[in-house]
Protein backbone atom coordinates (compact mmCIF):
# COMPACT_ATOMS: atom_id res chain seq x y z
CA UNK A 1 -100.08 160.05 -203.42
CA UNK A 2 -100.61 157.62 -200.55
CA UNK A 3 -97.99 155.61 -201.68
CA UNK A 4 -95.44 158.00 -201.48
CA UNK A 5 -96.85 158.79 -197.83
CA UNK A 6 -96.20 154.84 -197.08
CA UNK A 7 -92.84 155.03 -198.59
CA UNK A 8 -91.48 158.20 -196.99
CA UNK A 9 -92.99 156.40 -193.52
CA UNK A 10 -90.69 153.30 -193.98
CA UNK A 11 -87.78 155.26 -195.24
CA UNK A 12 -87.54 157.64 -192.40
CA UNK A 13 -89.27 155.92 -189.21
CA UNK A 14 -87.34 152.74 -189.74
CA UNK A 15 -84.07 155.06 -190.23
CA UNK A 16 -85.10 157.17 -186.51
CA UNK A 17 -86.61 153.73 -184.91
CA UNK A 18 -85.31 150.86 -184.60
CA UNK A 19 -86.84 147.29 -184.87
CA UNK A 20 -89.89 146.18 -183.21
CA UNK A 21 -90.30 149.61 -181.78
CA UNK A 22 -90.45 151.52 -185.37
CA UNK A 23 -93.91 151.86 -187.13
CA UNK A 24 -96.29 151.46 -184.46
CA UNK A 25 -96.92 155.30 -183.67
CA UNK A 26 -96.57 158.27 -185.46
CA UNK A 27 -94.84 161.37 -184.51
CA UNK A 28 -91.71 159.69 -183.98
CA UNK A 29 -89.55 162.26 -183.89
CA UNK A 30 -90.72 162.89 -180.14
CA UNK A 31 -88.22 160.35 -179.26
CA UNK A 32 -85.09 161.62 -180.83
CA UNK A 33 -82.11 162.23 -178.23
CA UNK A 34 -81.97 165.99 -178.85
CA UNK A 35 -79.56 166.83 -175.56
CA UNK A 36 -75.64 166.40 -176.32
CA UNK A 37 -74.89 165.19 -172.86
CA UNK A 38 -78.00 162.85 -173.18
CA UNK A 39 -76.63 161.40 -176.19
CA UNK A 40 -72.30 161.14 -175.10
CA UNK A 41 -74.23 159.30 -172.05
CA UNK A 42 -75.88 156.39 -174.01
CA UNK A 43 -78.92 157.84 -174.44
CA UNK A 44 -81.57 159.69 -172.97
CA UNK A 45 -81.04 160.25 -169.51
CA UNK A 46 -83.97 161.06 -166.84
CA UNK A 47 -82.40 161.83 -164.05
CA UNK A 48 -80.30 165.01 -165.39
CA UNK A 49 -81.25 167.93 -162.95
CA UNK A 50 -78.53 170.06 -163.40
CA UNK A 51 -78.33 173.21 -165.51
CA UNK A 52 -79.65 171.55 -168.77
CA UNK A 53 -83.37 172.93 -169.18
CA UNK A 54 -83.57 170.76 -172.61
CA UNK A 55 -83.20 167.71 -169.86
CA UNK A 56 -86.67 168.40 -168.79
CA UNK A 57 -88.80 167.78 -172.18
CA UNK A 58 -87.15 164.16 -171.62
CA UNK A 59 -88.45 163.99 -167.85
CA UNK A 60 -90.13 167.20 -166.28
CA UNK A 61 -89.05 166.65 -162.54
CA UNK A 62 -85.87 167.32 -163.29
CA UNK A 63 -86.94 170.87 -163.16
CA UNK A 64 -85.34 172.54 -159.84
CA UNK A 65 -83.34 176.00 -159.02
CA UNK A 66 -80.25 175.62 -160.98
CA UNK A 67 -82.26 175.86 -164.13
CA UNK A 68 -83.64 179.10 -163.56
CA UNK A 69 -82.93 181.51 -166.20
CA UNK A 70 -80.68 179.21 -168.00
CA UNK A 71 -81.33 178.98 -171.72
CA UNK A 72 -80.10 175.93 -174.03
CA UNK A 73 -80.19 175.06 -177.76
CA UNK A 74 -78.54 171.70 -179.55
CA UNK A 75 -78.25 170.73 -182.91
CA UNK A 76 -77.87 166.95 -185.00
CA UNK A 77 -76.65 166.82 -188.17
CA UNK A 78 -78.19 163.34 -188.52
CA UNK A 79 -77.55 162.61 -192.11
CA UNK A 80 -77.64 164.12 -195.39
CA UNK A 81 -80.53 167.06 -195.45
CA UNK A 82 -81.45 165.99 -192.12
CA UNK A 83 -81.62 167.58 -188.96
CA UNK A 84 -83.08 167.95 -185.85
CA UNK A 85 -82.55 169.59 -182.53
CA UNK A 86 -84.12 171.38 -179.45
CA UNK A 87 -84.68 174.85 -177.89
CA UNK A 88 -85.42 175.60 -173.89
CA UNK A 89 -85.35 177.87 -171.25
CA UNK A 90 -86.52 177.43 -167.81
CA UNK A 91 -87.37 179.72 -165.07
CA UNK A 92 -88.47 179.91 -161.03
CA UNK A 93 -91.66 181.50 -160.49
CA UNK A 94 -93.86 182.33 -157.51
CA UNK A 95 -93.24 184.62 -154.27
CA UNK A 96 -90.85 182.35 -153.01
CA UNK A 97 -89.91 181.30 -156.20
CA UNK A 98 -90.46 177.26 -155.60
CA UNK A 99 -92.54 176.57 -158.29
CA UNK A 100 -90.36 175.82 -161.97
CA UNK A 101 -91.75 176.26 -165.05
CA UNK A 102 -89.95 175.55 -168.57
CA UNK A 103 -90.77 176.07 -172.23
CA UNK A 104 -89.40 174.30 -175.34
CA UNK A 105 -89.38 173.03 -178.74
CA UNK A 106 -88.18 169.52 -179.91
CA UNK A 107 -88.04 169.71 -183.95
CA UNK A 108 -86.92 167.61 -186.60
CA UNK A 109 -86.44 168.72 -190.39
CA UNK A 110 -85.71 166.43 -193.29
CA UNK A 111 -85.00 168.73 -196.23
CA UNK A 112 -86.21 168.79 -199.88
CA UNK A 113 -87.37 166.03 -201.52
CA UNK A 114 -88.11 165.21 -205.45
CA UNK A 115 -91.66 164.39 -205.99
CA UNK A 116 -92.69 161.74 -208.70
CA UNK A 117 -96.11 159.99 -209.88
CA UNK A 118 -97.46 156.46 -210.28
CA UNK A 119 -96.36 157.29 -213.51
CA UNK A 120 -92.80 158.57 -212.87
CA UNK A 121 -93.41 162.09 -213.87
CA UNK A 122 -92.07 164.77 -211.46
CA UNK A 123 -94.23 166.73 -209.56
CA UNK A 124 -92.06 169.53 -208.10
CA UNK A 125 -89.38 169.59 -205.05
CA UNK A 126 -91.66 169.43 -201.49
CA UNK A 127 -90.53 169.35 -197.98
CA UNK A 128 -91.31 167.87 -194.38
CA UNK A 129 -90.85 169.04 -190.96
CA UNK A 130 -91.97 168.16 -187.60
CA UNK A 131 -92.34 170.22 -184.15
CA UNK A 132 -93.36 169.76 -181.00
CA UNK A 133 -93.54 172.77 -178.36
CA UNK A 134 -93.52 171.71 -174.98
CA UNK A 135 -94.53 173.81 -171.56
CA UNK A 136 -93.86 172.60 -168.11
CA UNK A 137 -94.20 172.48 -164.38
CA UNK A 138 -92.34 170.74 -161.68
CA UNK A 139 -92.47 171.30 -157.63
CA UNK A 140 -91.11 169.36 -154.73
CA UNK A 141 -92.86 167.08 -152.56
CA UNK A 142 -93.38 169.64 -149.24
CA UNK A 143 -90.80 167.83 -146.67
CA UNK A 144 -89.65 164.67 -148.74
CA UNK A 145 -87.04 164.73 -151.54
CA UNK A 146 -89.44 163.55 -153.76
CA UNK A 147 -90.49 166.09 -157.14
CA UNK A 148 -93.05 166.14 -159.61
CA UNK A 149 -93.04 167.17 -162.86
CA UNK A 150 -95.24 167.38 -165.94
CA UNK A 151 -95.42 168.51 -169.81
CA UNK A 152 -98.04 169.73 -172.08
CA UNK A 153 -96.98 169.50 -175.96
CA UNK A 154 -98.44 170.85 -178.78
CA UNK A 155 -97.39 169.06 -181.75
CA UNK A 156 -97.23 169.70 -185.63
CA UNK A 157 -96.20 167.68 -188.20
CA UNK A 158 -96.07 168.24 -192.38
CA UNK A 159 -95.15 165.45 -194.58
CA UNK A 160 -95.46 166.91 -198.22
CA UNK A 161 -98.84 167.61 -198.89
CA UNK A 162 -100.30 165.43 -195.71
CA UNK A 163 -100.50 167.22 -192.54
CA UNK A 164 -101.59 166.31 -188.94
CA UNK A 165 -101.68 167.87 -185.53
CA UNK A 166 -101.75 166.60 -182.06
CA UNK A 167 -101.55 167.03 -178.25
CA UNK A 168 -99.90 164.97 -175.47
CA UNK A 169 -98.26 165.11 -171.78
CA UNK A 170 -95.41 163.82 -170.31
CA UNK A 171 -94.86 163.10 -166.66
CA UNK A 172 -92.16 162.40 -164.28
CA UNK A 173 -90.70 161.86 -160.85
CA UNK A 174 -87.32 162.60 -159.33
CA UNK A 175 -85.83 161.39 -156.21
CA UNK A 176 -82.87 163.49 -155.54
CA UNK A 177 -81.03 162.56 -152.34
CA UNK A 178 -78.38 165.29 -152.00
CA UNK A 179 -76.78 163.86 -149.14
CA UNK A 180 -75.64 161.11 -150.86
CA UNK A 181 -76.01 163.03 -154.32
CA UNK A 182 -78.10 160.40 -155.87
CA UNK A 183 -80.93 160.31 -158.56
CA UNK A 184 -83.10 157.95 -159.39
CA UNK A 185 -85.67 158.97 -161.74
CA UNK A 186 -88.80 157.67 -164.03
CA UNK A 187 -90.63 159.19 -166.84
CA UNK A 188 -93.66 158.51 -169.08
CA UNK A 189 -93.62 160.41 -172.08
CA UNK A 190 -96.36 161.48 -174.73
CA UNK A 191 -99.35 160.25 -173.83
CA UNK A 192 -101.96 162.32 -176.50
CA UNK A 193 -103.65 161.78 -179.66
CA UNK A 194 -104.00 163.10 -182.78
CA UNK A 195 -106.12 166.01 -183.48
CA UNK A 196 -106.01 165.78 -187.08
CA UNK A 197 -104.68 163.01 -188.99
CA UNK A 198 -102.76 162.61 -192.38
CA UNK A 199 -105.25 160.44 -194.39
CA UNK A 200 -108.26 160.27 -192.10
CA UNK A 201 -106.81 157.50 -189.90
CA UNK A 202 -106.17 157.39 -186.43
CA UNK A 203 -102.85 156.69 -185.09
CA UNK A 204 -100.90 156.09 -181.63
CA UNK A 205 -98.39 158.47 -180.59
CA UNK A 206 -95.06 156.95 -179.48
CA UNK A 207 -95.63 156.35 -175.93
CA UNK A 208 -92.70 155.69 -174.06
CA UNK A 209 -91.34 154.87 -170.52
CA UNK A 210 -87.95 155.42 -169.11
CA UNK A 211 -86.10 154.86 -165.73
CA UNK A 212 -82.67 155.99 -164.72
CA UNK A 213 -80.64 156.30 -161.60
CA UNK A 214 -76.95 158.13 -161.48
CA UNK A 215 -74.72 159.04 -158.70
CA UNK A 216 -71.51 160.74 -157.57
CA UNK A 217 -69.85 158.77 -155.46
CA UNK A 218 -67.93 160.46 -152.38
CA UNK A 219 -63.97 160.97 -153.07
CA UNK A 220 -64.66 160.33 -157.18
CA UNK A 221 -64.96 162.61 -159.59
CA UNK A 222 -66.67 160.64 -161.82
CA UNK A 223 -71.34 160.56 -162.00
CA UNK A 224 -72.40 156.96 -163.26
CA UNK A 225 -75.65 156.63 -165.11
CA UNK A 226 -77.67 153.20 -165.53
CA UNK A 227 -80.74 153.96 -167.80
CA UNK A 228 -83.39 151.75 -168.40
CA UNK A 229 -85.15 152.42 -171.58
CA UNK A 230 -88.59 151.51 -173.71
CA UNK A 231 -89.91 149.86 -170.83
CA UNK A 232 -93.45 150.23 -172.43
CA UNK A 233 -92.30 147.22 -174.64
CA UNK A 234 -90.55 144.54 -173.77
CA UNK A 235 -89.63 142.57 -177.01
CA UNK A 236 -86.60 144.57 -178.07
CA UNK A 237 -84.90 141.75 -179.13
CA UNK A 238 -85.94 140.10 -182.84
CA UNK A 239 -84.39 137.00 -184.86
CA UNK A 240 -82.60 138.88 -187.80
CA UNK A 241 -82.10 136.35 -190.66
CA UNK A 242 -78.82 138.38 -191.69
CA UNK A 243 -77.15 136.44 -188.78
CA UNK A 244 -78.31 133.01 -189.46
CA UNK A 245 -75.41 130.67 -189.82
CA UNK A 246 -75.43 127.79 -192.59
CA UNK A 247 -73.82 124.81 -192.31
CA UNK A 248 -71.12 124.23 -195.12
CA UNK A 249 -71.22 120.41 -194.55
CA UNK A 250 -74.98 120.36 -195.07
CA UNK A 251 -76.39 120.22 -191.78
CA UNK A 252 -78.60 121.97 -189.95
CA UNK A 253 -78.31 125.45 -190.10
CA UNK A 254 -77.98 127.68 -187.13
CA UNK A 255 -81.06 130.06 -186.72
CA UNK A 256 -80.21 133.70 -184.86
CA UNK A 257 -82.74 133.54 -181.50
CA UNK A 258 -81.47 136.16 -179.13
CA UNK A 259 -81.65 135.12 -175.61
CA UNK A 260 -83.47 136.02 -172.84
CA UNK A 261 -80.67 137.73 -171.14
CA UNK A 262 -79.73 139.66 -174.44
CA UNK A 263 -83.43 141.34 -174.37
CA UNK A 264 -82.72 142.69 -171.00
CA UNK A 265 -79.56 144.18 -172.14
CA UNK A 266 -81.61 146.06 -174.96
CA UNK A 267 -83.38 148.00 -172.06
CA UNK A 268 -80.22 149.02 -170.77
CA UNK A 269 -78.01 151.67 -171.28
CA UNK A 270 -74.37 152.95 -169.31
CA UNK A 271 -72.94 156.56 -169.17
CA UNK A 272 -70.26 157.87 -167.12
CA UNK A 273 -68.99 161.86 -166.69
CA UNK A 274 -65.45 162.38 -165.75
CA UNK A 275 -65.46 165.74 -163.66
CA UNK A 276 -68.92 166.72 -163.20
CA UNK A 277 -68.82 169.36 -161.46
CA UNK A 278 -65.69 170.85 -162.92
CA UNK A 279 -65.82 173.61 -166.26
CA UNK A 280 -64.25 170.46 -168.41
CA UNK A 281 -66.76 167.49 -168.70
CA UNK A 282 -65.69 164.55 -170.59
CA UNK A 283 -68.63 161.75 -171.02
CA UNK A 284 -69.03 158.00 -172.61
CA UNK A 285 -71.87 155.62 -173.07
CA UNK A 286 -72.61 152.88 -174.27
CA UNK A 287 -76.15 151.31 -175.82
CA UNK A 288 -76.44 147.77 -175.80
CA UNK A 289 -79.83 147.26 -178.41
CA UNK A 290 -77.80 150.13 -180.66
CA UNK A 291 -74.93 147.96 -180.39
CA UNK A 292 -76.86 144.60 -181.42
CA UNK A 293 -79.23 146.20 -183.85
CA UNK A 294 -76.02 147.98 -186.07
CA UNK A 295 -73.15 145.50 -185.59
CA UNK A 296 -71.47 143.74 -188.20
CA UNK A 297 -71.20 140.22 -188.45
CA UNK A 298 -67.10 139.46 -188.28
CA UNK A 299 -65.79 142.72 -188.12
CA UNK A 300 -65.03 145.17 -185.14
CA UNK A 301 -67.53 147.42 -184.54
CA UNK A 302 -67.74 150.32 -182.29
CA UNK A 303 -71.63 151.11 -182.45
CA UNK A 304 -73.17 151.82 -179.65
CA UNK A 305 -70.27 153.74 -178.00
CA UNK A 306 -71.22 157.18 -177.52
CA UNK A 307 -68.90 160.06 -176.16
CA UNK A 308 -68.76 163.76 -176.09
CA UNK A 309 -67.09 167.08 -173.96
CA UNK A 310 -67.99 170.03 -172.07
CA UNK A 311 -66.61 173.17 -171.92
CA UNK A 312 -67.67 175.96 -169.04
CA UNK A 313 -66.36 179.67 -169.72
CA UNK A 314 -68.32 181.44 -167.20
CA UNK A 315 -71.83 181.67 -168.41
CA UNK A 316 -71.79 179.82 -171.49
CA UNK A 317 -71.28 176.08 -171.65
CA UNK A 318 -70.60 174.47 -174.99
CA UNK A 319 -70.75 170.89 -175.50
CA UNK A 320 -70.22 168.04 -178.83
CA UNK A 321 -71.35 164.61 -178.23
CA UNK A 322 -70.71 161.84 -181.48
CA UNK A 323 -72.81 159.03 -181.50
CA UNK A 324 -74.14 156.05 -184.42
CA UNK A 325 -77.85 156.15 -184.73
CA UNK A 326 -77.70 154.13 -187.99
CA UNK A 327 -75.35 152.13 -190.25
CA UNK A 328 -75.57 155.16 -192.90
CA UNK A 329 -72.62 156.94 -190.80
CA UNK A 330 -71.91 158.60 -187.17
CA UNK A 331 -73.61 161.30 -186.18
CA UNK A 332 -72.39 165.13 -184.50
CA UNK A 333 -74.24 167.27 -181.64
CA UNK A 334 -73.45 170.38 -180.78
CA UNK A 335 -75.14 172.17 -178.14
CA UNK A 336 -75.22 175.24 -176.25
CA UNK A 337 -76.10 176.68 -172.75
CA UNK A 338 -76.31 180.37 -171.35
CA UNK A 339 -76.66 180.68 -167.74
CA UNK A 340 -78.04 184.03 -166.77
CA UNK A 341 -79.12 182.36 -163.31
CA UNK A 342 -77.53 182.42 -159.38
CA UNK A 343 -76.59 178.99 -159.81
C-alpha cells in the first residue's frame, strides 16, 4: 500500500502547494488560507488585529482586546469532496485582563476514496482527514507598541490506513502604531516535528515565514495590505516547459526562464478593504505567483484576483471571499463571527 500513500501525496499536496514549495514537508494543510478576509485580501495576511480570532493561528500577536470573547468559524468548499476550514475563539485573561489567550482548530477533510490493489482489486471505500488544534498567547511590549505572540499546535493527520502525529509552534510580532493606524507585522509558523510518522520516516513540517504591513490612511476609507510571503524559500519562480516557445521557421527555440524581478513578485501579494471600519466591507487582492503559476498561455485570465464582502448586523459578522487556488475551478469561503465582547 505504499504506493497508494505516494500517489495520494502527489495528487493532493501538489493540488494545495504549489511548485517548488509542494512536497518538501508534510502536514501541508497547515498552510491553507482558512480566514475569508485573509483569502478576498490575496492571501494570508499577518497583520489582521481586528476582531478576527482565526487571524491569530496565521500570526499570534495579532492577539489584542477587540478579540476578547469573539468567536469565528469559516468554511472552503475547495473542490469536489474536499473541504477545509477553521474554528477560534479568543479571550482576555488576568486581573487586569492584559494578557490574550486564543484556542483553535485548522482542519482539512478530503472525503471518501475507492481503494484498489497492485492488482486492481478493490479494497473497500477509506477516508483522510487532517487537524491541527492550536492554543495561544500574546502580550504587549510594557511601554512600546511592540506585541508578542506565540502558538502551540497539536497536530493529527490520517491518510487511509497510515497515520502520524506531531507538535509545532508558531511565533509572531506586531507593531501596531495607532496614531497613524499602521501594522507591520512578521510571523514564523510551524516549527515542530513529527511524533509519529506514516511509514517509519521522518519528515519536515512546512515551515513557513511571512511579513505584512497595512494601513488606513487619514481622510480614506480604504486599509491597504502589502504581504510578503514564503520568505523561508526564495526560488518561487521555476522554468515551466508548457511555456516554451518554438520557432516555426526552425530556429532556435525560446526557453521560459523567469526573471529575477518576476521571483520577487512571487513573494508578493496586494489587498485592499473599502470601508473598514464600516458594517459593509468590500475587499480585493491580488497574488502574483498564483497568477503566474495558473495562467493560460494566450487567453485572459483572471487568476490570482481574489475578492470577497462583509456584512456587520450587530454581533454577528458574515463574510464570502472567492478565490482560484487551482486550475480545477474557483473556489467559495464563507465565514462567520459572533462578537459577545465590549469591542
Amino acid at each position: 500500500m505504499k504506493q497508494g500513500l505516494l500517489f495520494f501525496y502527489f495528487v493532493f499536496w501538489t493540488s494545495f502547494a504549489f511548485s517548488q514549495i509542494g512536497g518538501r514537508a508534510t502536514y501541508q494543510f497547515l498552510n491553507l488560507e482558512s480566514s475569508t478576509r485573509h483569502v478576498a485580501l490575496g492571501g494570508k495576511v499577518v497583520t489582521d488585529n481586528k476582531n478576527n480570532p482565526i487571524s491569530a493561528l496565521y500570526n499570534p500577536a495579532t492577539l489584542n482586546e477587540t478579540m476578547s470573547k469573539n468567536f469565528a468559524v469559516s468554511y472552503v468548499n475547495y473542490i469536489a469532496d474536499i473541504s477545509y476550514g477553521a474554528v477560534a475563539g479568543a479571550f482576555n485573561v488576568g486581573r487586569q485582563k492584559n494578557h490574550r489567550i486564543h484556542a483553535g482548530v485548522i482542519y482539512a477533510n478530503y472525503g471518501d476514496f475507492d481503494g484498489f490493489d497492485l492488482e486492481g482489486n478493490s479494497t473497500g471505500k477509506f477516508g483522510a482527514n487532517e487537524t491541527a488544534i492550536s492554543i495561544g498567547y500574546a502580550k504587549r511590549v510594557p511601554d512600546t507598541d511592540f506585541y508578542l505572540g506565540g502558538n502551540f499546535k497539536f497536530i493529527s493527520s490520517r491518510l487511509e490506513q497510515y497515520s502520524s502525529l506531531g507538535i509545532a509552534v508558531d511565533l509572531g510580532a506586531l507593531y501596531y502604531k495607532k496614531e497613524w493606524d499602521l501594522n507591520i507585522g512578521l510571523a514564523i509558523r510551524n516549527l515542530g516535528t513529527q511524533l509519529t510518522t506514516y511509514t517509519g520516516t521522518q519528515e519536515k513540517l512546512p515551515l513557513t515565514i511571512d511579513a505584512g504591513i497595512s494601513q488606513i490612511p487619514k481622510h480614506i476609507p480604504v486599509r491597504w495590505f502589502i504581504n510578503l510571503q514564503n520568505l523561508q524559500f526564495w526560488q518561487l519562480a521555476f522554468s515551466n516547459s508548457n511555456r516554451n516557445k518554438e520557432d516555426v521557421f526552425g530556429g532556435e527555440s525560446q526557453i521560459d526562464d523567469p526573471s529575477f524581478f518576476n521571483n520577487v513578485l512571487r513573494h508578493i501579494t496586494l489587498g485592499a478593504e473599502l470601508f473598514p471600519r464600516g458594517a459593509f466591507n468590500v475587499r480585493i487582492g491580488y497574488n502574483f505567483r498564483r497568477s503566474e503559476e495558473l495562467k493560460i498561455i494566450d487567453q485572459r485570465s483572471f487568476a490570482g484576483l481574489s475578492g470577497g464582502v462583509s456584512i456587520r448586523m450587530k454581533k454577528l459578522t458574515f463574510s464570502y471571499a472567492y478565490a482560484r487556488f487551482n486550475a480545477a475551478g474557483s473556489s467559495s469561503l464563507f465565514g462567520l463571527n459572533l462578537n459577545l465582547g465590549d469591542y
